[in-house]
Protein backbone atom coordinates (compact mmCIF):
# COMPACT_ATOMS: atom_id res chain seq x y z
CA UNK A 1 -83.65 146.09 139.70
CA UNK A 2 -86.01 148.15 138.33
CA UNK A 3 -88.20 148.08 134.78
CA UNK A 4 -86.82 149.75 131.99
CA UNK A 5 -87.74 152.66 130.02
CA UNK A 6 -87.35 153.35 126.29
CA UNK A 7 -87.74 156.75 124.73
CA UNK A 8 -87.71 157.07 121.28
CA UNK A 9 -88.10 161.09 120.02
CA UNK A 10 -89.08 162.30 117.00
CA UNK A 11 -89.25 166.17 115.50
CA UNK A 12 -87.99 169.57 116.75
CA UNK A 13 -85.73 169.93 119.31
CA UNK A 14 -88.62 170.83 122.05
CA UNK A 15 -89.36 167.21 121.58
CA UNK A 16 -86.02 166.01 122.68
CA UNK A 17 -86.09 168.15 125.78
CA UNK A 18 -89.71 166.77 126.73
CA UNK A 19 -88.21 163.40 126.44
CA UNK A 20 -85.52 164.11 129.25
CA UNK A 21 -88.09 165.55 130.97
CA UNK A 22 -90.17 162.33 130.91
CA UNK A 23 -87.26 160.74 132.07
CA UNK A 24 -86.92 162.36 134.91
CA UNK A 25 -90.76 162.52 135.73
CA UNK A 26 -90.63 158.33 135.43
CA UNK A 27 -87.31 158.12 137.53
CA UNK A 28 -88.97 156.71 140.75
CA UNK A 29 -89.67 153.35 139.05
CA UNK A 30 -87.52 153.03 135.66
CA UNK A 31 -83.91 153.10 134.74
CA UNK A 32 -83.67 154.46 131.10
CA UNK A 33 -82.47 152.17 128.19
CA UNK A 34 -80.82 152.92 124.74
CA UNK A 35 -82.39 150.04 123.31
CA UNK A 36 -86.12 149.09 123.38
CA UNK A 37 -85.83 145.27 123.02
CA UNK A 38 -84.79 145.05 126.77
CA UNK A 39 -87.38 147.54 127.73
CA UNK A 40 -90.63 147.01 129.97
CA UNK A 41 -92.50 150.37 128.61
CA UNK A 42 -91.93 152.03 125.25
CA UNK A 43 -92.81 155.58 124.77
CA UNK A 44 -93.17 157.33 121.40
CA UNK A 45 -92.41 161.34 121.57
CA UNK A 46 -94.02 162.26 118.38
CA UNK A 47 -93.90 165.04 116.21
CA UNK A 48 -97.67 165.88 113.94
CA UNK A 49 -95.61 168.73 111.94
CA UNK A 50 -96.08 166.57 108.92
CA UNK A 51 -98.29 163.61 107.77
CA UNK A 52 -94.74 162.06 106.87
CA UNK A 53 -93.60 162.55 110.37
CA UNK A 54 -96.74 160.87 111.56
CA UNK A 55 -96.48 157.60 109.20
CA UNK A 56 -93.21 157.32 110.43
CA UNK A 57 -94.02 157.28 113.73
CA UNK A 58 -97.39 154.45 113.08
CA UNK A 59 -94.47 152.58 111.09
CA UNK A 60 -92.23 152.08 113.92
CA UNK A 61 -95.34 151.39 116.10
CA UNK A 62 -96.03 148.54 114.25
CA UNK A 63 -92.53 146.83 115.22
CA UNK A 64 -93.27 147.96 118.79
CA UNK A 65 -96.35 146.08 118.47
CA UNK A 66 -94.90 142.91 117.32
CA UNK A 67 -92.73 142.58 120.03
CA UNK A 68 -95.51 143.49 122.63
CA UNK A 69 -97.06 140.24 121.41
CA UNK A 70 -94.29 138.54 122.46
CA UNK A 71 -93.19 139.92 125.37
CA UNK A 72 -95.59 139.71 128.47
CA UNK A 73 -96.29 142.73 130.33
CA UNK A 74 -94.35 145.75 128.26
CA UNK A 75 -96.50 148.60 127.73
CA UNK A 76 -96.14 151.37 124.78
CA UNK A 77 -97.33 154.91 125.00
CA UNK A 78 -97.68 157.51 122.47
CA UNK A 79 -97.18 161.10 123.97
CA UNK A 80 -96.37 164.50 122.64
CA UNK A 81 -98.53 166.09 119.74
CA UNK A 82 -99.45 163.19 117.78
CA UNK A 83 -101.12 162.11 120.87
CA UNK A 84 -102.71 165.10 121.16
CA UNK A 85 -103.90 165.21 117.66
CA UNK A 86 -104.64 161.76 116.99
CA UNK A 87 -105.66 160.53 120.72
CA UNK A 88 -109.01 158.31 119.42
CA UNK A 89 -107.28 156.81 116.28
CA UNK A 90 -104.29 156.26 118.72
CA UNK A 91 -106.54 154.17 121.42
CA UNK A 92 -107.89 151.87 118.62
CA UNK A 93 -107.32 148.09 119.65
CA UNK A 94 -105.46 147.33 116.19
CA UNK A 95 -102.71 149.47 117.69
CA UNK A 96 -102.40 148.26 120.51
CA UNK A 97 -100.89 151.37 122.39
CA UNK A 98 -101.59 151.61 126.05
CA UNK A 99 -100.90 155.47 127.04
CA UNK A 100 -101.78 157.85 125.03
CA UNK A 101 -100.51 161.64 126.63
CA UNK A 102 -100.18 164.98 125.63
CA UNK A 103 -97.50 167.56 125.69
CA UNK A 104 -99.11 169.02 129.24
CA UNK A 105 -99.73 165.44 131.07
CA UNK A 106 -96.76 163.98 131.21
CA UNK A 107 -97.18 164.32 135.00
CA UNK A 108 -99.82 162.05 134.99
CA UNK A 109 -98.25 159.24 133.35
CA UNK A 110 -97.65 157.66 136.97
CA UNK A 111 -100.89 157.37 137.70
CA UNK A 112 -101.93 156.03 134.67
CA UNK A 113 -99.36 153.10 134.65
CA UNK A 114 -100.85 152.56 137.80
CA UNK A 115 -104.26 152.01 136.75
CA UNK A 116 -102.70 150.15 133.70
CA UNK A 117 -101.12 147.72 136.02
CA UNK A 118 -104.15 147.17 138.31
CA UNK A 119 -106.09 146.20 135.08
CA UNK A 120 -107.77 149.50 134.64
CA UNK A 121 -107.55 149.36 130.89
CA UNK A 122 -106.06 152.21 128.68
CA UNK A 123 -105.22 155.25 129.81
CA UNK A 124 -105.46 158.63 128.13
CA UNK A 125 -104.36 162.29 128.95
CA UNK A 126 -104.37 165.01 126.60
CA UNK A 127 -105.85 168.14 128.25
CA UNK A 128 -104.05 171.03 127.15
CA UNK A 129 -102.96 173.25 130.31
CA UNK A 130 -102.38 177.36 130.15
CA UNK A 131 -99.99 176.90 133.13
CA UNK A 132 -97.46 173.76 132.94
CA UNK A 133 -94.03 174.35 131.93
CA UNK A 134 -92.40 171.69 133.79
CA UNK A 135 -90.02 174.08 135.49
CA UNK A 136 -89.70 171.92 138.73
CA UNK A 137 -88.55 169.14 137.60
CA UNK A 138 -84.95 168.59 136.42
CA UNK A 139 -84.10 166.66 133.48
CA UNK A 140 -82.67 163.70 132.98
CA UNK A 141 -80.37 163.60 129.94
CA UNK A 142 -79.08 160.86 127.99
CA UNK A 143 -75.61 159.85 129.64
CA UNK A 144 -73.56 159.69 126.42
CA UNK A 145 -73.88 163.79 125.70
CA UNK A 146 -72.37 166.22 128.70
CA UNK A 147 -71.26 168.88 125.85
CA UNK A 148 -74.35 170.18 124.67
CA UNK A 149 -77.94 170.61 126.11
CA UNK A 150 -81.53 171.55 125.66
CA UNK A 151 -82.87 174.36 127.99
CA UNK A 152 -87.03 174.69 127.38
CA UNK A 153 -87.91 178.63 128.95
CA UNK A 154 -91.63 178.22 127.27
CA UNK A 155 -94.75 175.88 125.96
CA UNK A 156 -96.84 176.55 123.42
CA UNK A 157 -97.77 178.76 120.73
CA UNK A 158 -100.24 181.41 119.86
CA UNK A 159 -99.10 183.14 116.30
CA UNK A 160 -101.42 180.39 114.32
CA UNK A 161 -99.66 180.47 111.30
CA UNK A 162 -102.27 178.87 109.04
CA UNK A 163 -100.00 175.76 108.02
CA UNK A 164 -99.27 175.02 111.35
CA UNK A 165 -100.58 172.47 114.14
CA UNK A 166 -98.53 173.32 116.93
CA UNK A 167 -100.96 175.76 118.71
CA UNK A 168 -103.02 172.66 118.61
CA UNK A 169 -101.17 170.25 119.99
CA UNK A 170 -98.94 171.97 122.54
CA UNK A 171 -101.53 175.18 123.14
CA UNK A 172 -101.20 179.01 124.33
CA UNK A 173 -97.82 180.86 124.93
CA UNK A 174 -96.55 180.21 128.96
CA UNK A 175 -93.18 181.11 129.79
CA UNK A 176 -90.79 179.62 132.56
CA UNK A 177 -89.37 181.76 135.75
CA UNK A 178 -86.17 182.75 135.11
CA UNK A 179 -84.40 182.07 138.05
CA UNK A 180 -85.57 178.38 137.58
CA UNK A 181 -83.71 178.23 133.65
CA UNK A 182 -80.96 180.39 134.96
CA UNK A 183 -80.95 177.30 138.17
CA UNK A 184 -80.80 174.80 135.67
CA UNK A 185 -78.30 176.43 133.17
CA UNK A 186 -75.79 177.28 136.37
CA UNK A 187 -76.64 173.15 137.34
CA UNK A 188 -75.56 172.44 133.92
CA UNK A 189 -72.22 174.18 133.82
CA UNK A 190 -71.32 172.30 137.23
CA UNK A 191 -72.06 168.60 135.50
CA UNK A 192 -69.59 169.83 132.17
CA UNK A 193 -71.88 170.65 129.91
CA UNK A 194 -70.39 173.42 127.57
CA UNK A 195 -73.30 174.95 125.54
CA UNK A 196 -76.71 175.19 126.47
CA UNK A 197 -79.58 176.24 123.60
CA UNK A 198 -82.94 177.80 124.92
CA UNK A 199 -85.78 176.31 123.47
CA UNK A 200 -89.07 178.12 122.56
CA UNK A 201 -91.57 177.64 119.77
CA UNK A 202 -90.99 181.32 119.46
CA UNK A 203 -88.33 182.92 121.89
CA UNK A 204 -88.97 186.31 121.25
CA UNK A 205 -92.41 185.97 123.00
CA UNK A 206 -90.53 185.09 126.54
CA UNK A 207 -92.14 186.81 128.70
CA UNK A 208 -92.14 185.96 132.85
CA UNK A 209 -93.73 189.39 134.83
CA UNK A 210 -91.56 191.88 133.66
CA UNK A 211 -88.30 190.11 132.40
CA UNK A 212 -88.35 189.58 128.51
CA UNK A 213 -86.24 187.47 126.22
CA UNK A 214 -83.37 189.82 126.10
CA UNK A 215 -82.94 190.15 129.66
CA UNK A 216 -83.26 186.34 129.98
CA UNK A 217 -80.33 185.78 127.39
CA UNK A 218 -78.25 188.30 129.50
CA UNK A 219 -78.70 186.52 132.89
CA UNK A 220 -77.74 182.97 131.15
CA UNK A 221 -75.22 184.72 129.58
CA UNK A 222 -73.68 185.60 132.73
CA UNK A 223 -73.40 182.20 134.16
CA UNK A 224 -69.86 181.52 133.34
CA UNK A 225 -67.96 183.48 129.73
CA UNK A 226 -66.73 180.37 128.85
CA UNK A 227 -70.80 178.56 128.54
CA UNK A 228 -71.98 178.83 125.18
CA UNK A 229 -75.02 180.17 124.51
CA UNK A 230 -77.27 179.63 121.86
CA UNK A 231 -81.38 179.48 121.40
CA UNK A 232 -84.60 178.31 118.78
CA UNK A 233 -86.42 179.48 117.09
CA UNK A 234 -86.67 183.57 116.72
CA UNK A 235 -89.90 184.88 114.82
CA UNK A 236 -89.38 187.69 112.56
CA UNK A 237 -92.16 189.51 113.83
CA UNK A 238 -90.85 189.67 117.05
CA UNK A 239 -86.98 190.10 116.77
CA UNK A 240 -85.98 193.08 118.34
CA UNK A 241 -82.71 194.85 118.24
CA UNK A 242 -82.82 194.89 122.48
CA UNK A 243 -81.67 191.14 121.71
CA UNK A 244 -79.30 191.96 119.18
CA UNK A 245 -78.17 194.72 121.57
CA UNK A 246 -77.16 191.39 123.88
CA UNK A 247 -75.93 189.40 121.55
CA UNK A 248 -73.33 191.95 120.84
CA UNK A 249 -72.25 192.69 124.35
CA UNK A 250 -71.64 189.20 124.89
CA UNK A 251 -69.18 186.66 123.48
CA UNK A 252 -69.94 183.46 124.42
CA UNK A 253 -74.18 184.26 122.95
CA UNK A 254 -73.79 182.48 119.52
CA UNK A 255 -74.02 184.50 116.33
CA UNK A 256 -76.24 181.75 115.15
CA UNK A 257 -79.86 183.02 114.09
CA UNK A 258 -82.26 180.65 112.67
CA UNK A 259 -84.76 183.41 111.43
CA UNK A 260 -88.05 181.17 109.66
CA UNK A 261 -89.09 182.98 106.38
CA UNK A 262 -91.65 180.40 105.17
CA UNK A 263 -92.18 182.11 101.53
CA UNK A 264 -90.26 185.02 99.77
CA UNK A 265 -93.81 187.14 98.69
CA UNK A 266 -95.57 189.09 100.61
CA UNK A 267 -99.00 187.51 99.27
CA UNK A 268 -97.53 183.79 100.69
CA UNK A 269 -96.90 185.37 103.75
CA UNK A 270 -100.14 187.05 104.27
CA UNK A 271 -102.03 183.68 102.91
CA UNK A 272 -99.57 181.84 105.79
CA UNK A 273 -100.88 184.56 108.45
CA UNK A 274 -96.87 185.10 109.45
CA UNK A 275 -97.64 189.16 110.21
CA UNK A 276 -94.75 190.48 108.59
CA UNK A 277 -94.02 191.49 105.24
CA UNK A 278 -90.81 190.66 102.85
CA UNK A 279 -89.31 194.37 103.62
CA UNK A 280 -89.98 194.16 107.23
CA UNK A 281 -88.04 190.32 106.99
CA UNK A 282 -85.15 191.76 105.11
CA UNK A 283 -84.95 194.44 107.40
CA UNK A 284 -84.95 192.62 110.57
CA UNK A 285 -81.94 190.86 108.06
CA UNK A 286 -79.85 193.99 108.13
CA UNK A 287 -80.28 195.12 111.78
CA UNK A 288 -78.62 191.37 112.58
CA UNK A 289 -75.76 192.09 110.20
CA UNK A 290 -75.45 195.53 111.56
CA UNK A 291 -75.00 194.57 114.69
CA UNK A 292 -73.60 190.53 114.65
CA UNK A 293 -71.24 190.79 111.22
CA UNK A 294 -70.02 187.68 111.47
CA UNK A 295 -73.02 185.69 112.02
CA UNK A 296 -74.68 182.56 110.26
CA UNK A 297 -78.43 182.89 109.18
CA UNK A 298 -80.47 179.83 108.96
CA UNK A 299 -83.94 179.45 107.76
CA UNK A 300 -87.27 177.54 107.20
CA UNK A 301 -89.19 177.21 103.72
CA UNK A 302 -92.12 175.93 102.71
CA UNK A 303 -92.52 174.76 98.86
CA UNK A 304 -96.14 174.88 97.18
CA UNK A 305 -98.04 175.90 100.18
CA UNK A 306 -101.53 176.53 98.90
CA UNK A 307 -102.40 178.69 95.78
CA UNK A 308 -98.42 179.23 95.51
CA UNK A 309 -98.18 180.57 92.23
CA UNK A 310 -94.79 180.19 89.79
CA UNK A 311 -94.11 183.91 90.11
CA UNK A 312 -94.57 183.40 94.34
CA UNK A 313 -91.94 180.69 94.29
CA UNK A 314 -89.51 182.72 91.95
CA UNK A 315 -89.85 185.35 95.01
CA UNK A 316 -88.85 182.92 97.38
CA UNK A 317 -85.60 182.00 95.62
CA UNK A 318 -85.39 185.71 94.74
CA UNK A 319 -85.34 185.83 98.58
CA UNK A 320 -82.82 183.73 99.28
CA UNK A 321 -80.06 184.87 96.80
CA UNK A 322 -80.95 188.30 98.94
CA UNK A 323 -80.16 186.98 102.25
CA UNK A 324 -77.43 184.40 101.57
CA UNK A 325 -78.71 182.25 104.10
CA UNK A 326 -75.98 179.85 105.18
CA UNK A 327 -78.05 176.64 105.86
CA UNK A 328 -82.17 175.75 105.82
CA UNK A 329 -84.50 173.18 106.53
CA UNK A 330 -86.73 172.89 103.57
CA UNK A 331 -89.89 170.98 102.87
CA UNK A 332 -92.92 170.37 100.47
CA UNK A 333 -96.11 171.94 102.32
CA UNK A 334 -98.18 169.41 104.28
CA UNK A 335 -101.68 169.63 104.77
CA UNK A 336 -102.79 169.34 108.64
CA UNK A 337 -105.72 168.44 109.71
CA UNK A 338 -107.19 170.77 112.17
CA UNK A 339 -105.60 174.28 110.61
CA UNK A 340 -106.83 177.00 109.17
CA UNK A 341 -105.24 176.78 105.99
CA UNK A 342 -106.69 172.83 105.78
CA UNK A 343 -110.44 174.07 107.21
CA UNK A 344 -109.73 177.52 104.59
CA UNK A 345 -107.57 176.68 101.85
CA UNK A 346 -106.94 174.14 99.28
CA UNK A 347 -103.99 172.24 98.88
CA UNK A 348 -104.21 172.63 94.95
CA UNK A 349 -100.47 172.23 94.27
CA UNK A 350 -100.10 168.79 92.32
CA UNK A 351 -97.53 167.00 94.12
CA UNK A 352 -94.85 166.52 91.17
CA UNK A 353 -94.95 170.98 90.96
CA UNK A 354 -94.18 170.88 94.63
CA UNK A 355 -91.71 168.51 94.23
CA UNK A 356 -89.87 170.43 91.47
CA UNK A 357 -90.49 173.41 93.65
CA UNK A 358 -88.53 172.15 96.28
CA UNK A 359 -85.66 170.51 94.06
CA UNK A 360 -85.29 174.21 92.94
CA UNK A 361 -84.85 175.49 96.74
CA UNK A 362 -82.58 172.62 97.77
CA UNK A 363 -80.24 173.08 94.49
CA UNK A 364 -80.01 177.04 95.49
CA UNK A 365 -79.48 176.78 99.12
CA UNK A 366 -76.25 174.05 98.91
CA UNK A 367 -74.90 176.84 96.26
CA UNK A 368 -75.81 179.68 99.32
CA UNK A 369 -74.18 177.00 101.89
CA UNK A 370 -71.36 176.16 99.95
CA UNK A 371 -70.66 179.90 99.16
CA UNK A 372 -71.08 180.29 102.63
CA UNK A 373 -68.54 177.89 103.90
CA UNK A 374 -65.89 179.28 101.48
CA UNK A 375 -65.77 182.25 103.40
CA UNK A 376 -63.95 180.08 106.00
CA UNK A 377 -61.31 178.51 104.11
CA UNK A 378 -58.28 179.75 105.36
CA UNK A 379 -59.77 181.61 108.43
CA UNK A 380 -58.73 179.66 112.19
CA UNK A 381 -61.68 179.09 114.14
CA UNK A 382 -62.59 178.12 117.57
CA UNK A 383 -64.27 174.25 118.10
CA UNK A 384 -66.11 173.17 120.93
CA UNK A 385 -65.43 169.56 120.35
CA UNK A 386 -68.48 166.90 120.62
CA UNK A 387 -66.62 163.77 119.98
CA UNK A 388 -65.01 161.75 117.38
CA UNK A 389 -67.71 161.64 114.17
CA UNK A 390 -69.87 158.31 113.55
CA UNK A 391 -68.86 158.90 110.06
CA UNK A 392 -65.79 159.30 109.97
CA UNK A 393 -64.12 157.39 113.10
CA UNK A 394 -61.00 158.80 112.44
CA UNK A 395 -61.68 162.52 112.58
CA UNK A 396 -62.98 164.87 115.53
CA UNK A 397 -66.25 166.85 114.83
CA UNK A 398 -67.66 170.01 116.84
CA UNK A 399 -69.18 173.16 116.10
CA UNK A 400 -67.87 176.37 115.81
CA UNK A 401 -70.32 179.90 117.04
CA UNK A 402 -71.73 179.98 114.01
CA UNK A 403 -72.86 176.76 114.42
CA UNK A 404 -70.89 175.26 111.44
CA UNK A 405 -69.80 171.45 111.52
CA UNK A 406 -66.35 171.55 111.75
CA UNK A 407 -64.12 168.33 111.10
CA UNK A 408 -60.22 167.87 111.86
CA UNK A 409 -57.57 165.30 112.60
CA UNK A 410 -56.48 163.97 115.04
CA UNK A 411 -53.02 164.94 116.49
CA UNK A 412 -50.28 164.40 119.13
CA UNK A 413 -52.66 166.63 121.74
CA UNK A 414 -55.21 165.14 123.97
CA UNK A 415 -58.70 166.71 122.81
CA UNK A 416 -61.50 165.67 124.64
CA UNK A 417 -65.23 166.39 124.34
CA UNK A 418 -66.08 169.58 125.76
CA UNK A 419 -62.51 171.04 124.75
CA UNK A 420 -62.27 174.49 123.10
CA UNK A 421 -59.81 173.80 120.09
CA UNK A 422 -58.37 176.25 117.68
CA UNK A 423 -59.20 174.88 113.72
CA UNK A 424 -57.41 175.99 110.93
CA UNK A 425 -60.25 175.76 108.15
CA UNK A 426 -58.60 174.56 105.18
CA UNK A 427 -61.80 173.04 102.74
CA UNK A 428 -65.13 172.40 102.78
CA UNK A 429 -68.07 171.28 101.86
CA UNK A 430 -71.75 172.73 101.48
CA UNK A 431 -72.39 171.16 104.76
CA UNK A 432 -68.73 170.97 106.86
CA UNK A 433 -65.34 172.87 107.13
CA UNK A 434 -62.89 170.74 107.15
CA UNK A 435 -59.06 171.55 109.09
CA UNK A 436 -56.47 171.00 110.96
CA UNK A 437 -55.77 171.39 114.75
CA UNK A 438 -53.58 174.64 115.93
């Protein structure tokens, strides 16, 4: 039999796709595990978004570590972009980590095992590369989800916002050939899988010779009607109404649009270096309405990013009562080391303001969700069903386009995962419609 392999993932989505793909890469000589206490190597994807992200992550190594000191010959590895960032704290003998690999070197990790296992000592890999995207090698996805799956058509980042680390640890803009995401979306409908998001840091930017992201989202499109079609994240700068043009033509693209704002003034977004303005934002707002009515907006906001001023903030929740947004992620602003805002700026807002800052954005946005959701009451809607819920065993949850968590009871009929079902919304939450079956 062969060794096993545990993956634990943390942060965006990209990270959960680079995990498959490390899985697949590591094939030859492991069989994957869903538990690390039988496994023979351990590998951390981590996530450097936000100090808290990291301490989690040197938490849960610390667990790792006291197993490794009781069980001969397993191995842990940190990849992704904490090992990119952190790679000489990482290799530190208190910590007892083995591999430490960046986003762009996961091909290597072979060879570095190897050397591991002839007693070549620690091994380390974190060049960032201008070319690797991975395209050639085929995922290998975590058995218990054939509904829904992570497509990656690009690496990297070059917009710099000045809060931001990525273009640090997962470097410049490259995109993937289409015909090889197209290869693996059409492979994807033949094993069952249902819905398929693209993955980018910024999917706007896709760019392969002379095919662009609109043109991409077409060609997936046309795969099969019946494949839904979604993708993360779009940035404002860069939204154009070609892709709206697309979304429209086609019914089974999503009318889902996470569209990061960061800050409601056009001083917060300048000091964040996100090259558009408010107007230009709430603009690109109205084209999406214009042309996808019934669509869902989702966001990303940052609370006391540095110098944020009272009045700054009141824009930002000025902002949102503007665009209605239907759901956001939402977090106090972390200082990174390495940025320009942490090598330019200081982080002068005391921690309790930010705090209270970001109370105010939370209490807001569940009014926006809820107000949102109520829309739906009443309405029938269709469910692409992922399962029965861990939370509530006795109900069925899937999503509907919007991408709205949709729960229902169980009936007479046979729904399986994967199904298309027909909801009749009749409450909800700030978070989930609730309904019956049809």
């Amino acid at each position: 039999m062969k060794p096993k392999l545990y993956i634990e993932t943390y942060g965006c989505q990209m990270n959960f796709a680079d995990s498959d793909v490390l899985a697949a890469i590591l094939a030859p000589r492991y069989d994957r595990t869903d538990t690390y206490k039988s496994a023979d190597l351990i590998l951390m994807n981590t996530c450097s978004i936000r100090d808290h992200a990291e301490q989690k992550v040197l938490n849960r190594l610390r667990e790792f570590v006291a197993l490794k000191k009781r069980r001969a010959g397993l191995h842990i590895g940190i990849v992704g972009c904490m090992a990119e960032r952190m790679k000489d704290e990482l290799l530190e003998e208190a910590l007892r980590v083995d591999l430490v690999v960046g986003p762009d070197a996961y091909r290597q990790i072979p060879d570095l095992l190897d050397q591991l296992e002839a007693g070549g000592g620690k091994g380390l890999a974190v060049a960032l590369s201008e070319e690797e995207t991975y395209h050639d090698i085929i995922p290998l996805r975590a058995a218990e989800n054939k509904v829904s799956a992570f497509v990656s058509i690009m690496r990297g980042c070059q917009n710099f916002c000045a809060y931001c680390v990525v273009p640090y640890t997962r470097g410049a803009e490259r995109s993937r050939p289409m015909d090889s995401i197209v290869d693996e979306v059409r492979r994807l409908w033949d094993e069952g899988y249902r819905e398929v998001t693209l993955l980018g840091q910024n999917v706007n930017s896709y760019r392969f010779g002379e095919i662009g992201f609109p043109r991409l989202m077409a060609e997936v499109a046309a795969v099969n009607p019946q494949l839904r079609v979604r993708f993360a994240t779009s940035h404002p700068k860069d939204l154009s109404d070609e892709l709206l043009e697309v979304m429209a033509a086609h019914a089974n693209i999503c009318p889902a649009i996470h569209l990061p704002v960061q800050a409601g003034s056009d001083s917060m977004l300048k000091r964040m270096n996100r090259k558009y303005t408010r107007q230009h934002y709430l603009q690109r707002v109205a084209a999406i309405r214009r042309y996808l009515p019934d669509v869902s907006l989702s966001t990303d906001i940052i609370a006391g990013f540095c110098g944020e001023t009272e009045a700054e903030h009141q824009e930002t929740l000025s902002l949102m009562r503007e665009v209605g947004y239907d759901s956001a992620f939402m977090f106090k602003y972390s200082d990174r080391p390495g940025t320009f805002a942490h090598r330019h700026y200081t982080d002068d807002i005391p921690e309790a303001e930010k705090t209270r800052r970001l109370n105010e954005i939370i209490a807001l946005q569940t009014e926006l969700s809820l107000a949102c959701n109520q829309k739906y009451v009443g309405r029938t809607v269709e469910v692409l069903v992922e399962g029965v819920s861990e939370k509530r065993g006795h109900q069925y949850i899937g999503r509907n386009p919007q991408n709205k968590v949709v729960l229902f009871e169980p009936t007479e009929a046979v729904v399986r995962p994967g199904d298309y079902v027909q909801v009749r919304v009749t409450r909800c939450s700030a978070v989930t419609l609730l309904g019956e079956l049809v």
